[in-house]
Protein backbone atom coordinates (compact mmCIF):
# COMPACT_ATOMS: atom_id res chain seq x y z
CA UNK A 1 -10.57 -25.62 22.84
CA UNK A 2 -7.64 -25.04 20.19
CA UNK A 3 -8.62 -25.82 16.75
CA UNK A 4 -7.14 -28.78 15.47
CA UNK A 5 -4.69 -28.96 11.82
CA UNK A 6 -7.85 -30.38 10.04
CA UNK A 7 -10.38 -27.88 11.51
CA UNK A 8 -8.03 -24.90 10.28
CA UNK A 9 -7.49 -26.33 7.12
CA UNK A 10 -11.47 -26.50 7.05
CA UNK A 11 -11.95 -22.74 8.19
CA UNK A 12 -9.32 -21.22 5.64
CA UNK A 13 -10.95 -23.65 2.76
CA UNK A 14 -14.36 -22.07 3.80
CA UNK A 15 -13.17 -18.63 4.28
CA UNK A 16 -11.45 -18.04 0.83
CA UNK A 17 -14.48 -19.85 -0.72
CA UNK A 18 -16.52 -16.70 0.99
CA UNK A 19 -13.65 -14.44 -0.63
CA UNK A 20 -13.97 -15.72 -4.03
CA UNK A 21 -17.65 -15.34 -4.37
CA UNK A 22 -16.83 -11.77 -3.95
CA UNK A 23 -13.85 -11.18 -5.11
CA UNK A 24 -13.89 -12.75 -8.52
CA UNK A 25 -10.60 -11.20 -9.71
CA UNK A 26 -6.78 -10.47 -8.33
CA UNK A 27 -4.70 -8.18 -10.06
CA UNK A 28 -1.66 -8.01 -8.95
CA UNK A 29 1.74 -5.50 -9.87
CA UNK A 30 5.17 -7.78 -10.56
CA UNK A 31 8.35 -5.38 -9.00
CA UNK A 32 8.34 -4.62 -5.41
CA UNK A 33 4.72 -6.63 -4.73
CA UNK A 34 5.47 -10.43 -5.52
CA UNK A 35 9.11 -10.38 -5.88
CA UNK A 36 11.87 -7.95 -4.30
CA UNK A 37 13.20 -6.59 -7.27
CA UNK A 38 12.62 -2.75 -6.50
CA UNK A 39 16.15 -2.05 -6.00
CA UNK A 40 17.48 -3.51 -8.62
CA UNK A 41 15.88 -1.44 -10.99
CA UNK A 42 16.93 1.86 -9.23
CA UNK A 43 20.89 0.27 -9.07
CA UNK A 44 20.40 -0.78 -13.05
CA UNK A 45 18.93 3.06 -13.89
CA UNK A 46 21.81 4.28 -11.72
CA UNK A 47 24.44 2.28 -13.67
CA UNK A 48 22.81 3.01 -17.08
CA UNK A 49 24.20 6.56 -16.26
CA UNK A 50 26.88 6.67 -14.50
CA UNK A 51 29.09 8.16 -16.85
CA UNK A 52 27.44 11.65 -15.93
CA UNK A 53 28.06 12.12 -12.39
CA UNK A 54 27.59 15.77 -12.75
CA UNK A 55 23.83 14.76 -13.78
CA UNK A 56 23.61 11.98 -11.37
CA UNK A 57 21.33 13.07 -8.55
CA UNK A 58 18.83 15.17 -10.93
CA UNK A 59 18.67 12.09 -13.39
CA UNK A 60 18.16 9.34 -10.01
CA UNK A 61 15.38 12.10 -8.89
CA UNK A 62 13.63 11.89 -12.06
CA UNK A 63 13.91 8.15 -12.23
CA UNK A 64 12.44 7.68 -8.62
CA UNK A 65 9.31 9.90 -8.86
CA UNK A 66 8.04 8.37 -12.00
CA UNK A 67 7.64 4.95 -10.76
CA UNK A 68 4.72 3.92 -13.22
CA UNK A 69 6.37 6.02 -16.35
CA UNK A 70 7.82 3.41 -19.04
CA UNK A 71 11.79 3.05 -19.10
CA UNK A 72 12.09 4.19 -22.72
CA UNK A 73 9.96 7.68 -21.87
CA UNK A 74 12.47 7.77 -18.84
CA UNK A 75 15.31 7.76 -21.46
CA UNK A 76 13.87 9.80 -23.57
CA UNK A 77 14.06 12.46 -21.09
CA UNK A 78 17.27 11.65 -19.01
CA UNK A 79 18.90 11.96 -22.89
CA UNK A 80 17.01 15.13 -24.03
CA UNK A 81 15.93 16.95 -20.93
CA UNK A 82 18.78 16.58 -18.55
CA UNK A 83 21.78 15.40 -20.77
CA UNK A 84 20.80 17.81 -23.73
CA UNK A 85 21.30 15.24 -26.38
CA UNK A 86 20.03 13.77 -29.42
CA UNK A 87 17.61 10.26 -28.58
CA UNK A 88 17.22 8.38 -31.76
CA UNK A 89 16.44 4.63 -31.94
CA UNK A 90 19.99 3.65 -31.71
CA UNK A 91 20.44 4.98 -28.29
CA UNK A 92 16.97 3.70 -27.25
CA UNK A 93 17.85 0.20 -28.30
CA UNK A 94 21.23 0.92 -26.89
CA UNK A 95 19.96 1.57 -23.54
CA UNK A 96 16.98 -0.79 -23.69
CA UNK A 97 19.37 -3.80 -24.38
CA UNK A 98 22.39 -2.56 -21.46
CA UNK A 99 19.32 -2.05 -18.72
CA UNK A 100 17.75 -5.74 -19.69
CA UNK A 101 21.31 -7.13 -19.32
CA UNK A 102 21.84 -5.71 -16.07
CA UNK A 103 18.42 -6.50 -13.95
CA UNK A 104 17.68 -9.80 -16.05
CA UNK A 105 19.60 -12.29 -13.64
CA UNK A 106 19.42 -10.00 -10.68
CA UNK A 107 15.53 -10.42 -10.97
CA UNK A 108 15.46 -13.93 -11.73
CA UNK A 109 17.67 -14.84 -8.52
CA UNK A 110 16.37 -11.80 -6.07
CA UNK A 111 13.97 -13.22 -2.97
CA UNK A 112 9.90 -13.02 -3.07
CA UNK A 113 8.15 -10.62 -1.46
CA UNK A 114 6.99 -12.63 1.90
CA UNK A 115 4.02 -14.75 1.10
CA UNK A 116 4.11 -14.16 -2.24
CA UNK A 117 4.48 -17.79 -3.12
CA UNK A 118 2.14 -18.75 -0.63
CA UNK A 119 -0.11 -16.18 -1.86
CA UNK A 120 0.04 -17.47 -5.84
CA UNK A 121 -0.46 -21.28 -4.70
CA UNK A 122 -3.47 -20.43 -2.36
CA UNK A 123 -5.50 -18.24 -5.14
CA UNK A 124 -4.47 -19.07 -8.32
CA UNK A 125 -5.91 -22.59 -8.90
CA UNK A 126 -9.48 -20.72 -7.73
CA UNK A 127 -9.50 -17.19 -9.15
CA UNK A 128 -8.49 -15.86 -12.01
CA UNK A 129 -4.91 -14.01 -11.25
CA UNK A 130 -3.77 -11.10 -13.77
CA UNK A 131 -0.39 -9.45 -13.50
CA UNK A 132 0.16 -5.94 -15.00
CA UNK A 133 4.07 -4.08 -15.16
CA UNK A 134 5.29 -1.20 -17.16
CA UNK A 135 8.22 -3.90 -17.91
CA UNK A 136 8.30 -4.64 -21.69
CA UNK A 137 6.28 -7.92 -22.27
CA UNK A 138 9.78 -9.92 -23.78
CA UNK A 139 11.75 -9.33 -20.96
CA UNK A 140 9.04 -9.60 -18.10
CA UNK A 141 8.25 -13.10 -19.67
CA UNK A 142 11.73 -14.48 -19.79
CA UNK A 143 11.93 -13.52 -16.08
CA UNK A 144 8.36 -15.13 -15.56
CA UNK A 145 9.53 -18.47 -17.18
CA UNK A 146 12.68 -18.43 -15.33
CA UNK A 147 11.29 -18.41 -12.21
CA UNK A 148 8.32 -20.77 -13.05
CA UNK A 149 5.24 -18.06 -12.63
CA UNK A 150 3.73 -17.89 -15.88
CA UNK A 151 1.55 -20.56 -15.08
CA UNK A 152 -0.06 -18.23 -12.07
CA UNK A 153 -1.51 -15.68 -14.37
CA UNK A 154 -4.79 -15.70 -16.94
CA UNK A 155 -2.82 -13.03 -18.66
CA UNK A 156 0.02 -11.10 -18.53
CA UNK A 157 0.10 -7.23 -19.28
CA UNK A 158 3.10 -5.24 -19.90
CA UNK A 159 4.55 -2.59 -22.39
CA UNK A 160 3.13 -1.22 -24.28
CA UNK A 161 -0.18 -1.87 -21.98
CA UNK A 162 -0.74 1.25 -19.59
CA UNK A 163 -2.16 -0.10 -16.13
CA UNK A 164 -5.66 2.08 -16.47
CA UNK A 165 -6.26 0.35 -19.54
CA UNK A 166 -5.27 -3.20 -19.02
CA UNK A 167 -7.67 -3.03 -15.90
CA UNK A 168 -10.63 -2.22 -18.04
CA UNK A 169 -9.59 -5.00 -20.37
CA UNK A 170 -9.58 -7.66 -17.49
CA UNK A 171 -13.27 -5.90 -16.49
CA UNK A 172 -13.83 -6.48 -20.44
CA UNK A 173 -12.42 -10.53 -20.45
CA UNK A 174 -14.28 -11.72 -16.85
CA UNK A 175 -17.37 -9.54 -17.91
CA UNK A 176 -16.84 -8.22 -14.24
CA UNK A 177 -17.80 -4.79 -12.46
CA UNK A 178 -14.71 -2.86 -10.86
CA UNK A 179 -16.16 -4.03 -6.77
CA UNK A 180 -15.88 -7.54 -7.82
CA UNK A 181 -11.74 -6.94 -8.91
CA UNK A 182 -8.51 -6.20 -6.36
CA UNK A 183 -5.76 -4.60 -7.40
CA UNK A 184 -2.27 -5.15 -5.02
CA UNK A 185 0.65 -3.11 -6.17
CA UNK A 186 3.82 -0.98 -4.37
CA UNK A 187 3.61 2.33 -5.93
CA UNK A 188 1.46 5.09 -5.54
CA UNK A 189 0.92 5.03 -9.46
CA UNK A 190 -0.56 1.42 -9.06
CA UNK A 191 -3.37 2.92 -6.65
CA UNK A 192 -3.97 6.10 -8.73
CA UNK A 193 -4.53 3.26 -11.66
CA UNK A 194 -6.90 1.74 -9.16
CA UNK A 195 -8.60 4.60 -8.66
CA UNK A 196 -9.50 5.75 -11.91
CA UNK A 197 -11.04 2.61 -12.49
CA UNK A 198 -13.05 2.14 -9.37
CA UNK A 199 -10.71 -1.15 -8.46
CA UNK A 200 -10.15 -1.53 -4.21
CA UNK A 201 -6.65 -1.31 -3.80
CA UNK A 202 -4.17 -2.85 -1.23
CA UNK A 203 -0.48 -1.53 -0.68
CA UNK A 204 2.34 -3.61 -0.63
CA UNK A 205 5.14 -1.67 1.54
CA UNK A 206 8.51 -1.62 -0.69
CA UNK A 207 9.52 1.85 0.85
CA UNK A 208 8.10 3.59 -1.72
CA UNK A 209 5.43 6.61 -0.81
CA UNK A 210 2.12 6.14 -1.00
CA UNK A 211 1.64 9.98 -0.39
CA UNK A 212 -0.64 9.77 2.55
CA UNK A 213 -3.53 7.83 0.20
CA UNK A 214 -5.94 6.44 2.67
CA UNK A 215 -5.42 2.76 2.00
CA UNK A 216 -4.93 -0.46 3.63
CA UNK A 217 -0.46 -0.89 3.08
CA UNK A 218 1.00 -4.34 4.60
CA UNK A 219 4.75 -5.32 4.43
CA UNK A 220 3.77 -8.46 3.68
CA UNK A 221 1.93 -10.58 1.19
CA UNK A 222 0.93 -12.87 4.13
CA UNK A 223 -0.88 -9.73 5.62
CA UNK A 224 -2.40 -8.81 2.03
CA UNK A 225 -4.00 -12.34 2.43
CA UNK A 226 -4.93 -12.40 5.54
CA UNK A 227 -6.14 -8.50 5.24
CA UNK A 228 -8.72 -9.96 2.11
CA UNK A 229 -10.06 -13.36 3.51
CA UNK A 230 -10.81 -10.90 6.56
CA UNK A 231 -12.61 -7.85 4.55
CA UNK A 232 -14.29 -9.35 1.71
């Protein structure tokens, strides 16, 4: 017999209760795992720069292989490594200000990840939600008010927070162990920050590599929800 609206309703109520006394923690990366915002970073980097074409391809290389590295150490060494020049705190603010300018209303108006709002209104009224970027915390929280997700999170971890250590701090705040925490990001730098710390991690597929790492990837946060009400 097909279960009824009601009876599903029931099943999902019971079978995220089940998750939660398990799972007593979601951390969760911003770019490329709730919203689709992955490629606008890479066009604003590209922008930011192109006034060196010659450069061009070895500074977009760089860029892309340092997903989880901060944008000011990425200017730092476009300026000095690759362009040869001075970097003084002119040209980071300089930079810093042009890149915010560029991705700010890009961000606020790109799509969600599928599921991802879903995903927020299912968990975050019944387990503590934490969100953790290498975005720097004025600019990630405009884009958070914009788009109305502040209220999803505990707290809120950016620059100049490293992902390592804002994961013990959430063990620290929910006096939890790292098996009772999940951490869902896009970037192979997310699960070696999951690693270190002993945190289950879940992939979120934004055609980035995740270098062969044996771990569960989904292209979807509907999966990702699905994937923990199933294995916890």
């Amino acid at each position: 017999m097909e279960m009824g609206r009601t009876d599903q309703r029931f099943h999902q109520a019971n079978t995220i209760d089940q998750l939660i006394m398990k799972i007593k923690t979601i951390i969760l990366d911003f770019d490329g795992t709730l919203v689709e915002s992955v490629g606008i970073k890479d066009w604003a980097f590209e922008t930011l720069f192109k006034e060196y074409p010659d450069h061009l391809d070895e500074i977009m290389k760089y860029h892309l292989s340092h997903n989880a590295t901060v944008r000011f150490d990425k200017f730092r060494h476009v300026v000095e490594k690759i362009l040869g020049q001075e970097y003084g705190g002119e040209t980071e603010r300089k930079l810093s200000d042009e890149f915010s300018k560029l991705v700010f209303e890009r961000i606020v108006q790109c799509p969600y990840v599928a599921g991802a709002e879903e995903f927020l209104d299912c968990f975050w009224s019944k387990i503590p939600l934490y969100l953790i970027s290498v975005s720097p915390a004025e600019e990630l929280e405009r884009i958070l008010r914009a788009r109305d997700l502040s209220k999803y999170f505990k707290k809120i971890y950016a620059i100049p927070w490293v992902k390592t250590e804002a994961i013990k701090d959430i063990f620290k705040s929910e006096n939890i162990s790292a098996e009772e925490a999940v951490f869902i990001g896009d970037a192979f730098e997310d699960y070696q920050a999951a690693r270190s710390t002993k945190v289950f991690f879940i992939g979120r597929d934004s055609h980035k590599s995740f270098h062969d790492a044996n771990i569960p990837i989904y292209e979807n946060m509907f999966d990702i929800k699905k994937s923990l009400v199933k294995n916890f």
